[in-house]
C-alpha atoms as a PDB file:
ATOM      1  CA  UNK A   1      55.222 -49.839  54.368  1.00  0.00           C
ATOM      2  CA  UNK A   2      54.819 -52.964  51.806  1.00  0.00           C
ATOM      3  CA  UNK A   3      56.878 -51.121  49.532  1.00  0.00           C
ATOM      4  CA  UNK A   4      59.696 -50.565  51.197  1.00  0.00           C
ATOM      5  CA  UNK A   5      62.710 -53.212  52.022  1.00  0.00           C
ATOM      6  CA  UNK A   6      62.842 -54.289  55.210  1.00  0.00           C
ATOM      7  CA  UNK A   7      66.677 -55.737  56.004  1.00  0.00           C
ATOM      8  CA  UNK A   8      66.619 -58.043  59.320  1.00  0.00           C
ATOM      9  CA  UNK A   9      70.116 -58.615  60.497  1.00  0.00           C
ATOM     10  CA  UNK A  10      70.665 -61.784  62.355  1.00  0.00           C
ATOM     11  CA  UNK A  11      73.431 -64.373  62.906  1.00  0.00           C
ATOM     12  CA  UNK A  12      76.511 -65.249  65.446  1.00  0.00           C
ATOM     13  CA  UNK A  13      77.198 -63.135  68.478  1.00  0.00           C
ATOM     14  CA  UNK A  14      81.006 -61.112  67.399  1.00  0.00           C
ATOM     15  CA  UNK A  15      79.854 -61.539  63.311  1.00  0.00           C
ATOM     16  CA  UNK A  16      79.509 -58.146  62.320  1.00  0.00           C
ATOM     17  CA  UNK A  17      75.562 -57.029  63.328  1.00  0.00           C
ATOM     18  CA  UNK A  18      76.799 -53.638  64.670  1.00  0.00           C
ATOM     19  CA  UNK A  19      78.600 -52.839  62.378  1.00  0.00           C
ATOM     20  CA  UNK A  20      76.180 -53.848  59.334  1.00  0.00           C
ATOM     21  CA  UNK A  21      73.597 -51.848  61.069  1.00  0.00           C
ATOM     22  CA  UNK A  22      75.322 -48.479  61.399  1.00  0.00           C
ATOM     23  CA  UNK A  23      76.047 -48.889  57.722  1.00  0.00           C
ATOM     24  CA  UNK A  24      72.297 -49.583  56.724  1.00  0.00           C
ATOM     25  CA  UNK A  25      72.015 -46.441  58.869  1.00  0.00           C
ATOM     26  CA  UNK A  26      74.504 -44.418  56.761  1.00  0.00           C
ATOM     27  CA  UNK A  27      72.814 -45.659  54.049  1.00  0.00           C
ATOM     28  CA  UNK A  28      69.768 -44.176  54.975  1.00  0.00           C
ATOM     29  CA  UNK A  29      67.769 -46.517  56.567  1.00  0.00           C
ATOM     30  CA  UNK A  30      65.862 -45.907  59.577  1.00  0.00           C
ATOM     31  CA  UNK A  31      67.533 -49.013  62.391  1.00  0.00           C
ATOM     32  CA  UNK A  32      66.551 -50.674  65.771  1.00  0.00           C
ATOM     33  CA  UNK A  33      69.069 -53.041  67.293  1.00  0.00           C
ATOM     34  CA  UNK A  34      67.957 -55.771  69.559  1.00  0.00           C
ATOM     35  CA  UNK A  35      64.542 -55.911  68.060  1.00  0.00           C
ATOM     36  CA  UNK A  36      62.071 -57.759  69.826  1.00  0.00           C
ATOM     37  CA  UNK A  37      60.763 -60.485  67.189  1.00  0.00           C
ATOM     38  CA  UNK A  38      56.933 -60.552  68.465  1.00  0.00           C
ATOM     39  CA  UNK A  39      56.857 -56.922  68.038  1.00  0.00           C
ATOM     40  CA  UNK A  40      58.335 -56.812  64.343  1.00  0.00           C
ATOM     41  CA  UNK A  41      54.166 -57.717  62.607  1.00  0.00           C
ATOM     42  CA  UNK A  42      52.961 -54.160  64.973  1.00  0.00           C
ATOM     43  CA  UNK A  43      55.734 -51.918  63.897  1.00  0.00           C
ATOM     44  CA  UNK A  44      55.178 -52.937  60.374  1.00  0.00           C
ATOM     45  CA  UNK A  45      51.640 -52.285  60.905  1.00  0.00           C
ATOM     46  CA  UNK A  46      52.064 -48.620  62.692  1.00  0.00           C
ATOM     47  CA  UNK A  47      51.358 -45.934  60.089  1.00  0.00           C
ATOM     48  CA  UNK A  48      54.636 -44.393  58.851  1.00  0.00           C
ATOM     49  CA  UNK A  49      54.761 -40.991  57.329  1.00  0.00           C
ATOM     50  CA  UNK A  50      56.265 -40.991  54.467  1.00  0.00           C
ATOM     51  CA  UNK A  51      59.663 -39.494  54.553  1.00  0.00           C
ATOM     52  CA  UNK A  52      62.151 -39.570  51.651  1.00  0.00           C
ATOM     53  CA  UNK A  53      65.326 -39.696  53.481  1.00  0.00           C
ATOM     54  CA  UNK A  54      64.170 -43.031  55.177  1.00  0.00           C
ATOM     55  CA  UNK A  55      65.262 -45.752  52.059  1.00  0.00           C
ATOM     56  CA  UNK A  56      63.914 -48.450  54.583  1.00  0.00           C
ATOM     57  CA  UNK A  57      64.086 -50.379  57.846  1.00  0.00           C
ATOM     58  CA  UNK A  58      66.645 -52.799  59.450  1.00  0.00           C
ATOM     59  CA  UNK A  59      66.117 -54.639  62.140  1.00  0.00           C
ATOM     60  CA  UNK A  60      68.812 -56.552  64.456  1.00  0.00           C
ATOM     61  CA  UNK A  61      67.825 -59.501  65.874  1.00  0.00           C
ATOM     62  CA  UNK A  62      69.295 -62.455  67.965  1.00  0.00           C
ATOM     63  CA  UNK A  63      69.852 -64.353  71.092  1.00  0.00           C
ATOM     64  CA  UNK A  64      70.178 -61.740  72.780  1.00  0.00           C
ATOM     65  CA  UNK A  65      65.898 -62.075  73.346  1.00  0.00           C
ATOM     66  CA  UNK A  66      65.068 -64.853  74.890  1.00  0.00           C
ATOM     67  CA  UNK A  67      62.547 -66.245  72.368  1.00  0.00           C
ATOM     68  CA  UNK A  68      64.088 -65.293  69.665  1.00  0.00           C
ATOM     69  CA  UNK A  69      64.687 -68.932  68.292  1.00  0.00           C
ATOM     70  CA  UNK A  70      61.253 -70.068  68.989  1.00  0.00           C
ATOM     71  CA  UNK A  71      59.684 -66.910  67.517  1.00  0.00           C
ATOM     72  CA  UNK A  72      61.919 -65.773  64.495  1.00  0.00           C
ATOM     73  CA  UNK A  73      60.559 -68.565  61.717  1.00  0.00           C
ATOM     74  CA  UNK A  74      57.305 -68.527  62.479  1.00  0.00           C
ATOM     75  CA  UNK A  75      56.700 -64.792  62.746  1.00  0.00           C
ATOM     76  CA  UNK A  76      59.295 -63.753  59.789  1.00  0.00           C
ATOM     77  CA  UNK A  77      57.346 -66.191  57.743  1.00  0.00           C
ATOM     78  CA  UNK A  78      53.889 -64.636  58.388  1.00  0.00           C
ATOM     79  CA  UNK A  79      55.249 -60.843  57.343  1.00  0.00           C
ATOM     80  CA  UNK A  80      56.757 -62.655  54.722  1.00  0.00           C
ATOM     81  CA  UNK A  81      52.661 -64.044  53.234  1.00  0.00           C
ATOM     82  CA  UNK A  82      51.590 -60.634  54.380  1.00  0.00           C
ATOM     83  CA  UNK A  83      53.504 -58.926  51.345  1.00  0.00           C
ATOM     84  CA  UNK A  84      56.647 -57.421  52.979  1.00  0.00           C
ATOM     85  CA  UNK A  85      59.363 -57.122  51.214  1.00  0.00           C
ATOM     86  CA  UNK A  86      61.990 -58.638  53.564  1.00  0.00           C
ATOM     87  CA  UNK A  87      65.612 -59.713  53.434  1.00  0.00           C
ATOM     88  CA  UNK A  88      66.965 -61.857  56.234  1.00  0.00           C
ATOM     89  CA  UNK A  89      70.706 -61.616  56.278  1.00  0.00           C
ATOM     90  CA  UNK A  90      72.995 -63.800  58.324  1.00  0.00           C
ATOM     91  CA  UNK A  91      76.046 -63.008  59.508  1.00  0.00           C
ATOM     92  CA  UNK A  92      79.001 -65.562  60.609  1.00  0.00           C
ATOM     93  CA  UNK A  93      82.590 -65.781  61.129  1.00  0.00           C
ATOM     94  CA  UNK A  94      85.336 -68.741  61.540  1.00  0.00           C
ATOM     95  CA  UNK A  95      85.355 -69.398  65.559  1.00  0.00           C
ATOM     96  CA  UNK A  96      89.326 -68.248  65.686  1.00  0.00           C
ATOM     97  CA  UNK A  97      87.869 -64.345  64.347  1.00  0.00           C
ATOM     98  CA  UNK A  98      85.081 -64.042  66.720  1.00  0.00           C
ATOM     99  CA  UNK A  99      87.636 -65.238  69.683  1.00  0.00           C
ATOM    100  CA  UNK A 100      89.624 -62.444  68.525  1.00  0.00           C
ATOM    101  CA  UNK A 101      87.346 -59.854  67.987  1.00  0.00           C
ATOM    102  CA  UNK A 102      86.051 -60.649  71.957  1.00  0.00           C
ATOM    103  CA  UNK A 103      89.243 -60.578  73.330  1.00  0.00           C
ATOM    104  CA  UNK A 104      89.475 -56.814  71.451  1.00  0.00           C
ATOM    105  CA  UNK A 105      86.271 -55.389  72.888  1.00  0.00           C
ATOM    106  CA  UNK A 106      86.322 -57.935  76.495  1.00  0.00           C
ATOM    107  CA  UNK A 107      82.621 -58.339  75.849  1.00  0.00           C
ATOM    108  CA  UNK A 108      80.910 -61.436  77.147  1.00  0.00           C
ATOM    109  CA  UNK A 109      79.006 -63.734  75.004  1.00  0.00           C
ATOM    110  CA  UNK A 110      75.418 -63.599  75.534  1.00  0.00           C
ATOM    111  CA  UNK A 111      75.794 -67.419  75.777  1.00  0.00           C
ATOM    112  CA  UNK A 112      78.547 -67.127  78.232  1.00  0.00           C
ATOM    113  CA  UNK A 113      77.465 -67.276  81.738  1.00  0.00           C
ATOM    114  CA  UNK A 114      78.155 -70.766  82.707  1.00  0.00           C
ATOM    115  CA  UNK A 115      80.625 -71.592  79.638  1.00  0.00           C
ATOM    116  CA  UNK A 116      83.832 -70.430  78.563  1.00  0.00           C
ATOM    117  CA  UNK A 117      84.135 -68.390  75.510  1.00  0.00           C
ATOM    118  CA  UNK A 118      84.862 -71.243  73.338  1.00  0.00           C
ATOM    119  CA  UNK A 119      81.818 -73.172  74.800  1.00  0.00           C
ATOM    120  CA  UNK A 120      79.470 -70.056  74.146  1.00  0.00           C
ATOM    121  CA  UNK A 121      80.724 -69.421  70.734  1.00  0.00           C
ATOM    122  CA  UNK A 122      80.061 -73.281  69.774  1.00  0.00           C
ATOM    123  CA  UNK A 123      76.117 -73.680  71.241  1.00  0.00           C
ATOM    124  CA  UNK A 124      75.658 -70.345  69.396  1.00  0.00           C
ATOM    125  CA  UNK A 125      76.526 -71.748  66.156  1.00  0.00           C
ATOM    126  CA  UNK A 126      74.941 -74.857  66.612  1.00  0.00           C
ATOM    127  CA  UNK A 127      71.426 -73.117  68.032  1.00  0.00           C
ATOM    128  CA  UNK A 128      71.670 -70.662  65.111  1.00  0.00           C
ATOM    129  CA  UNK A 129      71.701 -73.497  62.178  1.00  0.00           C
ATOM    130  CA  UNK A 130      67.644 -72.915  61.906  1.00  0.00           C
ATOM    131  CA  UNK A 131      67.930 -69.303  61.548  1.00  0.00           C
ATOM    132  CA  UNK A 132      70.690 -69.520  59.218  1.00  0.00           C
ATOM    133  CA  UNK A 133      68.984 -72.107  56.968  1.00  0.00           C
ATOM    134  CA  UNK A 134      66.011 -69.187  56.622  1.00  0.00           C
ATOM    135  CA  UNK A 135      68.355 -66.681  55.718  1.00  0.00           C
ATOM    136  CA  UNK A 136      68.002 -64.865  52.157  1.00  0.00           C
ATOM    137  CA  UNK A 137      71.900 -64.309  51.951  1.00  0.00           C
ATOM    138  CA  UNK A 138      74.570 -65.664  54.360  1.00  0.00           C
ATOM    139  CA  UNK A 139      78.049 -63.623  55.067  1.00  0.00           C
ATOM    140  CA  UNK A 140      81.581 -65.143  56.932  1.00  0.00           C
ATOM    141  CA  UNK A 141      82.878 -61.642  57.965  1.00  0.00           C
ATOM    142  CA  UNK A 142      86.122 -63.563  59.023  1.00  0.00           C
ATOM    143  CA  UNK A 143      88.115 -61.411  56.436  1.00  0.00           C
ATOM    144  CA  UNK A 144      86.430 -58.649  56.074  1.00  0.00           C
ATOM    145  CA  UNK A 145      87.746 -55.275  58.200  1.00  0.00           C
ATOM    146  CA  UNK A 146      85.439 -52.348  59.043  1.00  0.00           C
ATOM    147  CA  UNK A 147      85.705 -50.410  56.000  1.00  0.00           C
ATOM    148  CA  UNK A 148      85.462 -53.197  53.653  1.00  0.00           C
ATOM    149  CA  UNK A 149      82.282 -55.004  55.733  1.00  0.00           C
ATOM    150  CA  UNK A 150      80.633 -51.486  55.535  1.00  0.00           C
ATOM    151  CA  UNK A 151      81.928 -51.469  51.778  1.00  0.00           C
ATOM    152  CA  UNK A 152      80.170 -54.636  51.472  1.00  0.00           C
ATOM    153  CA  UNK A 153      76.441 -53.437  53.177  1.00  0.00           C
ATOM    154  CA  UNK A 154      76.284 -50.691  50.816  1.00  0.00           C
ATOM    155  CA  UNK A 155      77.071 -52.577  47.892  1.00  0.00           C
ATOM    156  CA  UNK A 156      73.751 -54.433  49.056  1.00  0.00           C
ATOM    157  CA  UNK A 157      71.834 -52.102  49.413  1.00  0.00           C
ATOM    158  CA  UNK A 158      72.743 -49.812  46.553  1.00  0.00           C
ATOM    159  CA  UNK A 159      69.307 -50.867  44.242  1.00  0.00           C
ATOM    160  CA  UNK A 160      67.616 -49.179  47.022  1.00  0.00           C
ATOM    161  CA  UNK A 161      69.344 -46.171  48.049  1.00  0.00           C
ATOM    162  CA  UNK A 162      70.515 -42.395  46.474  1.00  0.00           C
ATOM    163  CA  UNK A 163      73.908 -42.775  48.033  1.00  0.00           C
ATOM    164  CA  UNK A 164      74.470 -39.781  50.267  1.00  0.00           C
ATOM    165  CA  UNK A 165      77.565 -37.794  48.659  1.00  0.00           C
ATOM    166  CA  UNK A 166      80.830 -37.128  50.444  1.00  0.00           C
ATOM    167  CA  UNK A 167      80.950 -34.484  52.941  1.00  0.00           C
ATOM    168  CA  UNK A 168      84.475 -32.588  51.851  1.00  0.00           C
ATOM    169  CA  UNK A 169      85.718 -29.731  54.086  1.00  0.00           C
ATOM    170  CA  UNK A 170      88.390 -27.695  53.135  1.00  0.00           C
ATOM    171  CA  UNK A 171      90.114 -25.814  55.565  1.00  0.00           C
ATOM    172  CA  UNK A 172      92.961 -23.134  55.888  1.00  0.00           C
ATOM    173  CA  UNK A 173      95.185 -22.672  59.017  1.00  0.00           C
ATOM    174  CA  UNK A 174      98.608 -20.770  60.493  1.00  0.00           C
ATOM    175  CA  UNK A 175     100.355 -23.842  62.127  1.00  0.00           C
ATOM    176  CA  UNK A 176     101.408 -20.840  64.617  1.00  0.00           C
ATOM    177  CA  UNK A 177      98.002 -22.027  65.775  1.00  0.00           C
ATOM    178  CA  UNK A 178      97.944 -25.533  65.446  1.00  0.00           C
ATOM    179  CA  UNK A 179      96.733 -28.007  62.777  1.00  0.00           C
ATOM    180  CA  UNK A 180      93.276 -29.058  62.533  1.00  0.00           C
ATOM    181  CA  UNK A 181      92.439 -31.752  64.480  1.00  0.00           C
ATOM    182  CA  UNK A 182      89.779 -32.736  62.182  1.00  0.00           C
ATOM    183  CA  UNK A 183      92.366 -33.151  59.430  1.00  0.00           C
ATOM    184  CA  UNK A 184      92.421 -36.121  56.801  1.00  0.00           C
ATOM    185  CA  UNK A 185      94.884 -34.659  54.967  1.00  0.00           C
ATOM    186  CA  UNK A 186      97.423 -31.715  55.670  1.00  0.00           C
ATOM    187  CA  UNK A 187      98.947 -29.825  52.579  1.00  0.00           C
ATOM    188  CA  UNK A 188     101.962 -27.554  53.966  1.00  0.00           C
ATOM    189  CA  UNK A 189     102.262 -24.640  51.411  1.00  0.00           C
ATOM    190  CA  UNK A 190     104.867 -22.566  53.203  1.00  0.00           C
ATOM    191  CA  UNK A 191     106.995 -23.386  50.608  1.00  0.00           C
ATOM    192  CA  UNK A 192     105.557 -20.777  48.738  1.00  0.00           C
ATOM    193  CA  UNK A 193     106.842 -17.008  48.504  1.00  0.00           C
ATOM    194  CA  UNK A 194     105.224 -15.388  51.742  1.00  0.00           C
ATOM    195  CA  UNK A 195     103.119 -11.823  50.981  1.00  0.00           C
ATOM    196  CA  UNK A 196     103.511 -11.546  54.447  1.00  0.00           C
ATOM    197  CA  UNK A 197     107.523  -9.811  53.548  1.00  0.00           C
ATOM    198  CA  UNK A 198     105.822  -7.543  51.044  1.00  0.00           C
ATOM    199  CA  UNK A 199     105.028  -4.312  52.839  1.00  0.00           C
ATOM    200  CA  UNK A 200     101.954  -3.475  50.562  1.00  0.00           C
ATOM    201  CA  UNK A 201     100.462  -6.958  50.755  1.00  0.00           C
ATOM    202  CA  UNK A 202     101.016  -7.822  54.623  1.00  0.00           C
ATOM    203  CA  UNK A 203      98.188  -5.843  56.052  1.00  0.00           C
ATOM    204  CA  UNK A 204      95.891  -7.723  53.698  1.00  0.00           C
ATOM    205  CA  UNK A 205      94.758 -11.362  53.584  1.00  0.00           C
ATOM    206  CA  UNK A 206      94.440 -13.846  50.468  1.00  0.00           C
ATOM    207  CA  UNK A 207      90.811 -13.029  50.441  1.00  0.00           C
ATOM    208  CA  UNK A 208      92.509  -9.502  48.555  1.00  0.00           C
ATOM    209  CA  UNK A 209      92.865 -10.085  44.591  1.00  0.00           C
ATOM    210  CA  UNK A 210      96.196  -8.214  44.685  1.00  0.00           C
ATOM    211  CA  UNK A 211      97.441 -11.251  47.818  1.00  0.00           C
ATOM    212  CA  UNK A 212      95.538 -14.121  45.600  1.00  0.00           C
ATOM    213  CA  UNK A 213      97.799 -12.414  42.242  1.00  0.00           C
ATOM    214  CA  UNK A 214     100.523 -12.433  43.420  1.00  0.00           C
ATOM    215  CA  UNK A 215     100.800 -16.175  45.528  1.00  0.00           C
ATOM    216  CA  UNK A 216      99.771 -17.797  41.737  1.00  0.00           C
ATOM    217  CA  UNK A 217     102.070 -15.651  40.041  1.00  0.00           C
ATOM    218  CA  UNK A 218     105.127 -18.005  41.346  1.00  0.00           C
ATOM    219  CA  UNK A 219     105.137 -21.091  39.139  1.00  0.00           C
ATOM    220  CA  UNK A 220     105.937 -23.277  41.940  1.00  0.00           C
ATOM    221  CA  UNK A 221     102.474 -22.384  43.098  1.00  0.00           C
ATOM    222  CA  UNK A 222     100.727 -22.904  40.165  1.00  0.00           C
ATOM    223  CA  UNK A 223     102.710 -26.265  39.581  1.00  0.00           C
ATOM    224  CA  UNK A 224     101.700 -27.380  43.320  1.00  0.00           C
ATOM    225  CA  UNK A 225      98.265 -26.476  42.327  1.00  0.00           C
ATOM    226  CA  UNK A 226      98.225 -29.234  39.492  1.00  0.00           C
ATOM    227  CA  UNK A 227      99.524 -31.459  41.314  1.00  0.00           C
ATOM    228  CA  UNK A 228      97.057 -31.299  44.122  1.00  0.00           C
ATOM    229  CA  UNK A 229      94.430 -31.320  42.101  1.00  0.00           C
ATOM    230  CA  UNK A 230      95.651 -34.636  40.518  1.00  0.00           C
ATOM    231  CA  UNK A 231      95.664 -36.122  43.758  1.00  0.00           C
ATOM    232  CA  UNK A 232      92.451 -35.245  44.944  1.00  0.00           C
ATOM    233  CA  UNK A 233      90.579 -36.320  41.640  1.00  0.00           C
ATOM    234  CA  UNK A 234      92.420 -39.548  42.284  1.00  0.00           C
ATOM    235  CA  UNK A 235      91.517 -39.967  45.816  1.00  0.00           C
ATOM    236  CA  UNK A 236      87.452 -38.912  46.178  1.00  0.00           C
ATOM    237  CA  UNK A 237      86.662 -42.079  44.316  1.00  0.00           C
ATOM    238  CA  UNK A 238      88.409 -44.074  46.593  1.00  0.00           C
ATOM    239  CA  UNK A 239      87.614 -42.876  49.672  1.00  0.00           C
ATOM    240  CA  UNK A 240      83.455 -42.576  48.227  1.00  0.00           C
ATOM    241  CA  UNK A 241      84.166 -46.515  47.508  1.00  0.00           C
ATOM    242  CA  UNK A 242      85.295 -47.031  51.178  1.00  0.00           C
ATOM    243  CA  UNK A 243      82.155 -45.113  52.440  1.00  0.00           C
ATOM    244  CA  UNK A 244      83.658 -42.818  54.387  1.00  0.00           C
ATOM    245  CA  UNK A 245      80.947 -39.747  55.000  1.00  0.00           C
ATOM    246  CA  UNK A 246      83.425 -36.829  55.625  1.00  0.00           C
ATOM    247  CA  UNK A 247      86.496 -35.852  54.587  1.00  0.00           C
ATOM    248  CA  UNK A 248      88.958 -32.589  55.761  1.00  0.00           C
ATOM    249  CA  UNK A 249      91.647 -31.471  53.762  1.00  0.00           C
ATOM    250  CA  UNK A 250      93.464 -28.652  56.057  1.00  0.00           C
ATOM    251  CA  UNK A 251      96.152 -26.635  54.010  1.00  0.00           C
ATOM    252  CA  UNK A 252      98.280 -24.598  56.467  1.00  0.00           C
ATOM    253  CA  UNK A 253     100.666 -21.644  56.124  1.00  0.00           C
ATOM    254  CA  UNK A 254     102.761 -19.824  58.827  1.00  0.00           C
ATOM    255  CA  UNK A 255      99.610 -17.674  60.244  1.00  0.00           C
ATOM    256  CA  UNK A 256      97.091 -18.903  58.600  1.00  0.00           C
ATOM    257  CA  UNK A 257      96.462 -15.004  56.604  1.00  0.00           C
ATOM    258  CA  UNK A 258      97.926 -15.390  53.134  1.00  0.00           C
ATOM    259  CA  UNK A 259      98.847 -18.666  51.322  1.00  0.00           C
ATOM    260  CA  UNK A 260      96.621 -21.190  52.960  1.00  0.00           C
ATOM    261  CA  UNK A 261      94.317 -19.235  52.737  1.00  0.00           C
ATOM    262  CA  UNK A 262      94.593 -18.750  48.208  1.00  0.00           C
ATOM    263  CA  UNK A 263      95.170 -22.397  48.061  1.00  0.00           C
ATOM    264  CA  UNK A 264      92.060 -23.131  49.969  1.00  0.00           C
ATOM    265  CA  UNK A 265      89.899 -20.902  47.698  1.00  0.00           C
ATOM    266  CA  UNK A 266      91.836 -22.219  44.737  1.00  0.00           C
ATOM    267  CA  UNK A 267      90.658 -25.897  45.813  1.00  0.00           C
ATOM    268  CA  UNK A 268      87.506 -25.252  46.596  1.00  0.00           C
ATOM    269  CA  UNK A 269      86.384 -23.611  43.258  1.00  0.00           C
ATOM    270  CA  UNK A 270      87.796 -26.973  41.762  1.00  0.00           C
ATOM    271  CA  UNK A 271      86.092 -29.489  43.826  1.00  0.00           C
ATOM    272  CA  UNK A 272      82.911 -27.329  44.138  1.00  0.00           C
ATOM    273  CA  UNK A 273      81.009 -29.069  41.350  1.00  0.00           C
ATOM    274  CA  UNK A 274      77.253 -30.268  40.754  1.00  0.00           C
ATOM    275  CA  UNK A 275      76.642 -33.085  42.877  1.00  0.00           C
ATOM    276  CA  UNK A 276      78.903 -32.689  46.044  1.00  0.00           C
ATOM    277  CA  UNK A 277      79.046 -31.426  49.255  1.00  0.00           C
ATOM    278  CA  UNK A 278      81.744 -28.484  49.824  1.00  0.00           C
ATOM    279  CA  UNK A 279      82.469 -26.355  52.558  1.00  0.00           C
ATOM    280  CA  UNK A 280      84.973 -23.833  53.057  1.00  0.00           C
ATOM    281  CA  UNK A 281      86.534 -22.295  55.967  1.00  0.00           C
ATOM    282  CA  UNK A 282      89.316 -20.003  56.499  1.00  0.00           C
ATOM    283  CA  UNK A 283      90.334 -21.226  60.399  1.00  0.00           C
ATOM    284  CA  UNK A 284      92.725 -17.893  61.384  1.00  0.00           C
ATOM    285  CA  UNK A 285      92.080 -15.491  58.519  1.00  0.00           C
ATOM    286  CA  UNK A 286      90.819 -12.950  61.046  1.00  0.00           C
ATOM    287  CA  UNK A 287      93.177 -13.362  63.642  1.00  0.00           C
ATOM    288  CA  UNK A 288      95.587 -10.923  64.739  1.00  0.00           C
ATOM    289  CA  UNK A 289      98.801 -11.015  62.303  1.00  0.00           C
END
């Protein structure tokens, strides 16, 4: 386990430490919150099998244990001479966020029982000062909102992770029955001639080369098509950047049998590339016209 990082996430009560560790965890790394300190040097010390998906171990630790003050310098310095490889991050915020951010969730501070909020917020910070001045890299949070904190973890971490890709699901649906509620995005193509009207075609479903010829026959199809694509290309980055793990793109006709459903496959052979995760579905395709 001495060559793997070890990330212990400490610092002020409302600063961030859940959501840091559920990143780390998204990141691959194999997380206990509320650690107790005095049992950090046996858990390091318990024979791991080795695992590839695990890209290391964070830790959360604070006030929340008792003797966590007393016991966090002198026990993260001994791992330290042992030959760990750990990173002690501390996380802060300016007293006005962490006010705010309680009065969101109407937790109580773990310092809190015989002091107001203000009171508890101001001994933490002032009990903490040791712990902070041990820390390998300090972060105010006051700014920061979910996406970009979590933005800012894997940005971190990034020298020691494979960065799991995207999860994209593309799905088509008859908003006869009802969008997706899954969806990110929603593409309405019933704007597009129907094959529905054509007598031939209507029995059929845009699985059928002679339903999938004739929806990209119409130019307004094909220009749509071009379009979308644009926008997607544009978008994955961003969205990869934010860290966000899955993301649905519904495209919906009137049943869900013809158009959607050619659009759908149409998108899906262009985003299906080496390297990312894809998965189709055609939602009503088999449902009764």
């Amino acid at each position: 386990m001495k060559n793997v990082t070890i990330i212990i996430i400490t610092g002020l009560s409302g600063s961030g430490k859940s959501v840091a560790i559920a990143a780390l965890e998204d990141a691959g790394f194999y997380c206990v919150d509320n650690m107790p300190v005095k049992l950090l040097p046996k858990f390091l010390e318990m024979p791991v099998e080795k695992d590839e998906r695990i890209k290391g171990f964070g830790f959360v630790m604070d006030l929340r244990e008792k003797g966590f003050l007393h016991s966090f310098p002198e026990i993260s310095s001994a791992v330290k001479k042992k030959g760990y490889h750990i990173e002690v991050l501390f996380l802060e915020a300016e007293e006005a966020a962490i006010v705010r951010r309680y009065s969101q969730t109407r937790r109580h501070h773990p310092l809190g029982q015989d002091k107001t909020l203000i009171e508890g917020i101001r001994t933490e910070i002032q009990q903490m000062q040791p712990i902070r001045a041990l820390a390998d890299q300090v972060i105010d949070t006051s700014t920061y909102n979910v996406h970009e904190f979590k933005s800012v973890i894997f940005k971190m971490v990034e020298n020691f992770i494979d960065q799991t890709p995207l999860q994209i699901n593309i799905i088509s649906f008859g908003y006869k029955h009802g969008t997706p509620q899954e969806a990110d995005l929603i593409m309405d193509v019933r704007f597009i001639p129907n094959p529905f009207f054509v007598e031939h075609l209507k029995p059929l479903d845009g699985r059928n080369q002679d339903v999938k010829q004739y929806v990209l026959s119409e130019e307004s199809a094909r220009v749509f098509l071009k379009k979308f694509y644009d926008l997607v290309d544009f978008l994955l980055p961003l969205y990869e950047k934010e860290g966000k793990a899955y993301l649905t793109i519904a495209i919906g006709c009137t049943g869900g049998q013809h158009r959607s459903v050619v659009i759908a496959d149409a998108l899906y052979t262009h985003m299906n590339q080496p390297g990312r995760l894809v998965r189709l579905t055609h939602r009503d395709v088999d449902l009764k016209l």
